[in-house]
Protein backbone atom coordinates (compact mmCIF):
# COMPACT_ATOMS: atom_id res chain seq x y z
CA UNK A 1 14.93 -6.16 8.14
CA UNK A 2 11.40 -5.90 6.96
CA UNK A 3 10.23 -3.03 9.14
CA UNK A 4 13.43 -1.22 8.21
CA UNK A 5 12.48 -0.51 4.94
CA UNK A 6 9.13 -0.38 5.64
CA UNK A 7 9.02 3.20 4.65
CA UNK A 8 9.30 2.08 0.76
CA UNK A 9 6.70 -0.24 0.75
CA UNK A 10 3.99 0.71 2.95
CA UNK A 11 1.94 3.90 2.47
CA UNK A 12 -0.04 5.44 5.91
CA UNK A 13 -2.98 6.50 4.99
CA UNK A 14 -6.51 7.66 7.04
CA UNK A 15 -8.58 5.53 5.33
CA UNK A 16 -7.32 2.54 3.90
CA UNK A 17 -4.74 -0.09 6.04
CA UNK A 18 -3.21 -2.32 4.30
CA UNK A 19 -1.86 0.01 1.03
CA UNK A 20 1.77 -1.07 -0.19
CA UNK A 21 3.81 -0.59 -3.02
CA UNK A 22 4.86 -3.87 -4.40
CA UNK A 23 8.54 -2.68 -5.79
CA UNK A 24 11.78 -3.54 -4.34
CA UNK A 25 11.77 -7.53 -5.00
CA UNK A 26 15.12 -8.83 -6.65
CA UNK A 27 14.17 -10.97 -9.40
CA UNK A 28 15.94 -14.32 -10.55
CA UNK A 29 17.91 -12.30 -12.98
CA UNK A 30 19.42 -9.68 -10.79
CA UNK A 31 16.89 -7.17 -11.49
CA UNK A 32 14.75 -5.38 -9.16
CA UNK A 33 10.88 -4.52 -9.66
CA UNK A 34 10.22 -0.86 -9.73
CA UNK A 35 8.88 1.23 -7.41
CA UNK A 36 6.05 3.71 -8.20
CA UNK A 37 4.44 1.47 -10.37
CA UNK A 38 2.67 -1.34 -8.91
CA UNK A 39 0.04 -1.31 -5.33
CA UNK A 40 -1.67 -3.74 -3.56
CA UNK A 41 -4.52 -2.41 -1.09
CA UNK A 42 -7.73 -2.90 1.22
CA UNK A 43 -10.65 -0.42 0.07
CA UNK A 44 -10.73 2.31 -0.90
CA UNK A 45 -14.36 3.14 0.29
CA UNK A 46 -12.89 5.29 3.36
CA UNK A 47 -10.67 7.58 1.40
CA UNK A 48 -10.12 11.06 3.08
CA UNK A 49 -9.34 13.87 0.28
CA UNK A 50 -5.44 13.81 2.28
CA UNK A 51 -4.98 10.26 0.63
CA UNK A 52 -6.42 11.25 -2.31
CA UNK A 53 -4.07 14.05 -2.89
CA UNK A 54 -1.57 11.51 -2.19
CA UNK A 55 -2.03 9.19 -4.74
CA UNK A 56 -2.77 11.86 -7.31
CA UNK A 57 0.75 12.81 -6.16
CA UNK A 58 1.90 9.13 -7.65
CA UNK A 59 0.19 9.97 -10.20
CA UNK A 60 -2.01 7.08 -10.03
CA UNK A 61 -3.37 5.68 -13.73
CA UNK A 62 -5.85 2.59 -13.05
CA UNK A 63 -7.34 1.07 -10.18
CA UNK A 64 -8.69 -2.71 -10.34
CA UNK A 65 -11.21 -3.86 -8.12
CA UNK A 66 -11.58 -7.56 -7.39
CA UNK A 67 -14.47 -7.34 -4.77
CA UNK A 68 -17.93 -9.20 -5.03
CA UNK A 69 -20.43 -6.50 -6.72
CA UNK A 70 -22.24 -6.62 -3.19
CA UNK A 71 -18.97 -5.30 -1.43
CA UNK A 72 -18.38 -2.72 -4.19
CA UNK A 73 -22.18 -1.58 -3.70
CA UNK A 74 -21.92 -1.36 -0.13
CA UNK A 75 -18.66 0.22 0.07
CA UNK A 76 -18.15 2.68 -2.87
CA UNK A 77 -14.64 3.59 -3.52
CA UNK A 78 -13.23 7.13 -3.73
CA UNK A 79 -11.28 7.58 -6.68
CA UNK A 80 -8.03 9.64 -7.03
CA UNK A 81 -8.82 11.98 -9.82
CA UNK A 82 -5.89 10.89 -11.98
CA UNK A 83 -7.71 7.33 -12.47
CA UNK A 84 -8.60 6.88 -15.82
CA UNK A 85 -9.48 3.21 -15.89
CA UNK A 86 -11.55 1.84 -13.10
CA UNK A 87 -11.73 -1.88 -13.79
CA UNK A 88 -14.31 -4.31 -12.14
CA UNK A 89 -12.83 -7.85 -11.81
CA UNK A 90 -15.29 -8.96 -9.51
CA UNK A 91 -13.94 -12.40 -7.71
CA UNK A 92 -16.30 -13.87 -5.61
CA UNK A 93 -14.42 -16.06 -2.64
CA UNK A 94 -17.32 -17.62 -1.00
CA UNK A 95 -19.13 -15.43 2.23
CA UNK A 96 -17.26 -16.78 4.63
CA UNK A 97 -19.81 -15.89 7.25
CA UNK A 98 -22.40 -18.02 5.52
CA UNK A 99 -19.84 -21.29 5.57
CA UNK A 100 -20.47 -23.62 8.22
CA UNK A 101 -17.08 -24.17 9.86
CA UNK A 102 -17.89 -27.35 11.44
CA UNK A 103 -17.68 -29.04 8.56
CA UNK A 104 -13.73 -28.51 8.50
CA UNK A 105 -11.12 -29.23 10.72
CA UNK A 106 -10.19 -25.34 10.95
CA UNK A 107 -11.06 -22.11 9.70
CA UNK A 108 -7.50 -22.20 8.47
CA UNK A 109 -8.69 -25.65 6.26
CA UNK A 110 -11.34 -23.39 5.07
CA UNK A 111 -8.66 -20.69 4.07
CA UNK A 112 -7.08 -22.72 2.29
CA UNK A 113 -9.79 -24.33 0.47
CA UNK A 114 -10.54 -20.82 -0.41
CA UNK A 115 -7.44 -20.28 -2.08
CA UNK A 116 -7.37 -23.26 -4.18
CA UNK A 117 -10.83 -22.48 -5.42
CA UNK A 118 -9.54 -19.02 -6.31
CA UNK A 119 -6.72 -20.42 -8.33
CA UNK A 120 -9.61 -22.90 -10.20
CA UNK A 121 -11.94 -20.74 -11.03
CA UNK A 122 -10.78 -16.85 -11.36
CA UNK A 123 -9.24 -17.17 -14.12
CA UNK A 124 -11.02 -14.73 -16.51
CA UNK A 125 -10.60 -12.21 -13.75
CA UNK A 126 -6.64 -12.77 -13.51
CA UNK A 127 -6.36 -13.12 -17.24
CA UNK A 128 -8.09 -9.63 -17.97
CA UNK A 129 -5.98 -8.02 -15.15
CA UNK A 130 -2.92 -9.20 -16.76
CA UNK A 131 -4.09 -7.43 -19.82
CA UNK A 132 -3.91 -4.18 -18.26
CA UNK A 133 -0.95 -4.51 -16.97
CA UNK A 134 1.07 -5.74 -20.08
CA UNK A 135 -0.19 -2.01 -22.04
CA UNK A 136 2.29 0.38 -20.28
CA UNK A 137 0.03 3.25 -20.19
CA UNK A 138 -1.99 1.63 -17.55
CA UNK A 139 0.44 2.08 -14.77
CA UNK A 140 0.58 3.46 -12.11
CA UNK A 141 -1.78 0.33 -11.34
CA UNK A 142 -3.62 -0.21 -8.35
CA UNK A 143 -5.15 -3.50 -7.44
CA UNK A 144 -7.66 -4.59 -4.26
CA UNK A 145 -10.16 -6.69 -2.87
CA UNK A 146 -11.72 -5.70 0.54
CA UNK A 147 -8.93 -6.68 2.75
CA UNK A 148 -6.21 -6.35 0.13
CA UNK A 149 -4.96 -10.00 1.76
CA UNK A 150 -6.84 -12.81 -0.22
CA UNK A 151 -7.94 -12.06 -3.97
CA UNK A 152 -5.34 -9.32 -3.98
CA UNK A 153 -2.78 -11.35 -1.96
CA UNK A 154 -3.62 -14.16 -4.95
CA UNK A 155 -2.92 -11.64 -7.01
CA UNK A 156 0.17 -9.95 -6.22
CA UNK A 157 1.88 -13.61 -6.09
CA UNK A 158 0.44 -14.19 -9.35
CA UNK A 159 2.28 -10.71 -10.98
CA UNK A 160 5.73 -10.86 -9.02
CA UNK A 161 6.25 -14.99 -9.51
CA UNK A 162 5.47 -13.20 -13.49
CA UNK A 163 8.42 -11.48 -12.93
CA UNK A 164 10.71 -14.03 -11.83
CA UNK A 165 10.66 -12.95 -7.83
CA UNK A 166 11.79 -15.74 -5.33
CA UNK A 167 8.65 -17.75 -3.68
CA UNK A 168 10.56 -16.72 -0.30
CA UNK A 169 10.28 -13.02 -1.03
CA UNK A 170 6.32 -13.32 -2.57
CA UNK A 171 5.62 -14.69 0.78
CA UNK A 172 7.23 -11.83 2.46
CA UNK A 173 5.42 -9.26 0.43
CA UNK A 174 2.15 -11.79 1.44
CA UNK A 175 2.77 -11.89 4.91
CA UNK A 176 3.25 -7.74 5.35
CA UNK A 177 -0.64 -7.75 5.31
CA UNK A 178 -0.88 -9.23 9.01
CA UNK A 179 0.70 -5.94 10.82
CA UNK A 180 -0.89 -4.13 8.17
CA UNK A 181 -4.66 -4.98 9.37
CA UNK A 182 -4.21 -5.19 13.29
CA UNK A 183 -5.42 -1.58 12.78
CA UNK A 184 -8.42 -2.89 10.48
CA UNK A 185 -9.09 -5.61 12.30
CA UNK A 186 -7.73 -5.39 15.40
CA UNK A 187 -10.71 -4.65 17.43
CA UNK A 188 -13.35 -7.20 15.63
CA UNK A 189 -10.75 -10.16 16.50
CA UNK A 190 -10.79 -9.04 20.03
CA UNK A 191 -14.10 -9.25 20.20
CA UNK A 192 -14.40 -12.34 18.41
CA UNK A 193 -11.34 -14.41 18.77
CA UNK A 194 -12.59 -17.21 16.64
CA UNK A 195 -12.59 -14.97 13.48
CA UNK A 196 -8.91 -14.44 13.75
CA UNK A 197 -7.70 -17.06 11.00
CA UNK A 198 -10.12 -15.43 8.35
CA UNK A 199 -9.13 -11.72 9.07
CA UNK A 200 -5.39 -12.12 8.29
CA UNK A 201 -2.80 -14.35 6.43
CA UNK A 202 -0.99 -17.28 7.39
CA UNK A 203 1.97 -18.60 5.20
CA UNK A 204 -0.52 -22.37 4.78
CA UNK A 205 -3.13 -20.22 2.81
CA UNK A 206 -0.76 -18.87 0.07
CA UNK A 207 0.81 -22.08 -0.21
CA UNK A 208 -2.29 -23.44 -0.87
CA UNK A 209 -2.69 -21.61 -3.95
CA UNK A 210 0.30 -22.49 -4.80
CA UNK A 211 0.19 -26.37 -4.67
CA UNK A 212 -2.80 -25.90 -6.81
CA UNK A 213 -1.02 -24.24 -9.69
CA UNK A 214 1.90 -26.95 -9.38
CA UNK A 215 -0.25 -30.37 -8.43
CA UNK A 216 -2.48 -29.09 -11.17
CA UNK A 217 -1.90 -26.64 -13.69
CA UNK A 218 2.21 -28.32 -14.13
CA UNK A 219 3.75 -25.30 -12.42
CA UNK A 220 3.35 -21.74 -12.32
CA UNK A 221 4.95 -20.67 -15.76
CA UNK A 222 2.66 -22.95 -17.11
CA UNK A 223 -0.20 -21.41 -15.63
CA UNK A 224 0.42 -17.90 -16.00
CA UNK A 225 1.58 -18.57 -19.98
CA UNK A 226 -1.12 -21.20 -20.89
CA UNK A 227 -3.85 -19.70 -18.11
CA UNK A 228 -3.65 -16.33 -17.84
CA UNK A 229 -2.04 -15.52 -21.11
CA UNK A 230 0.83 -13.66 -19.56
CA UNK A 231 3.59 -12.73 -21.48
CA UNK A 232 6.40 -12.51 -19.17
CA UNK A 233 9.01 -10.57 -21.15
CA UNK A 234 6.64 -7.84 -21.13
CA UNK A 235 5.84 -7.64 -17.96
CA UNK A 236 9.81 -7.76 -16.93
CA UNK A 237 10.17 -4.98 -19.51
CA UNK A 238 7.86 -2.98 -18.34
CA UNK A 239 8.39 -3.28 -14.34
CA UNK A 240 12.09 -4.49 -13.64
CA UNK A 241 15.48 -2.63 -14.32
């Protein structure tokens, strides 16, 4: 059912892989979140002026970047022209290639460690993003990371559980990124087989994150309220009907 509809949530582009609009979730109260108003993405570093054009066409408003200030650096994004707020939120997950594996069971332990150290201590980050997307003018919003799978996979979660999506259908929007990076990634894993639990998403890592927020931050309302200073009828206001 997924790939059926995958023409409203995923948008091809030449330079970037994983690029989704996050609309199209029925919420707990029978509402659905809007379309046109809310993306989740890899980079943006590899751009062509064709995808550009496109998401001036959205008209995109703000883009937020959660990447490490080394990744931004070494990979400088190419801005739609309609951006008016560019917004570092720089998360730094760990370099993966500079953790020693063997001291876990798994790169997939290591994932998930990941995650629950993302939850701990990005707050600030999370909090701030929230900010810009309770003020209405700042959508269309576009958020990333590198991959678009782990900081911004974090955050999507984060914004639809906000508005009152099903953890069943967060995971599906979470789980979209593996297809979406076979083209990204595709070749590297080939090549090095063992990297293959870092370079996509596996439903253990998300729920991860979220045992976190429930063993330790008493649930995810709590969090996002007491946290990340979300207020939810806002949000729902702005990006449901």
């Amino acid at each position: 059912m997924d790939n059926e509809n995958k023409s409203k949530w995923f948008i091809p582009l030449a330079g970037a892989f994983n690029m989704r609009d996050i609309g199209g979730f029925k919420n707990a109260f029978g509402k659905t979140v809007k379309y046109g108003k809310l993306f989740r993405s890899d980079d943006l570093s590899a751009l062509t002026s064709e995808d550009l054009d496109h998401l001036t066409r959205i008209p995109l408003h703000t883009v937020v970047d959660f990447r490490s200030v080394s990744e931004i650096e070494s990979a400088i994004n190419h801005i739609p022209q309609t951006v008016s707020k560019y917004i570092k939120l720089s998360i730094n997950a760990g370099n993966l290639a500079e953790i020693n594996l063997m001291n876990l069971e798994s790169p997939e332990q290591l994932m998930c460690v990941v995650y629950g150290d993302i939850i701990r201590n990005s707050q600030e980050q999370y909090k701030k993003f929230f900010e810009l997307l309770m003020d209405k003018h700042n959508s269309p919003l576009l958020f990333h990371c590198t991959a678009g799978k782990d900081r911004t996979g974090i955050g999507a979660a984060l914004l639809l559980s906000a508005l009152a999506v099903s953890r069943e259908d967060i995971m599906t929007d979470y789980m979209r990124s593996v297809d979406c990076l076979l083209s990204k990634y595709g070749a590297m894993v080939n090549r090095y087989p063992e990297l293959q639990a870092i370079l996509t998403v596996k439903q253990e890592y998300l729920e991860a994150a979220f045992a976190v927020i429930d063993e330790e931050y008493d649930g995810i309302e709590n969090y996002l309220v007491n946290c990340l200073n979300v207020e939810v009828a806002i949000l729902r206001e702005l990006y449901t009907e």
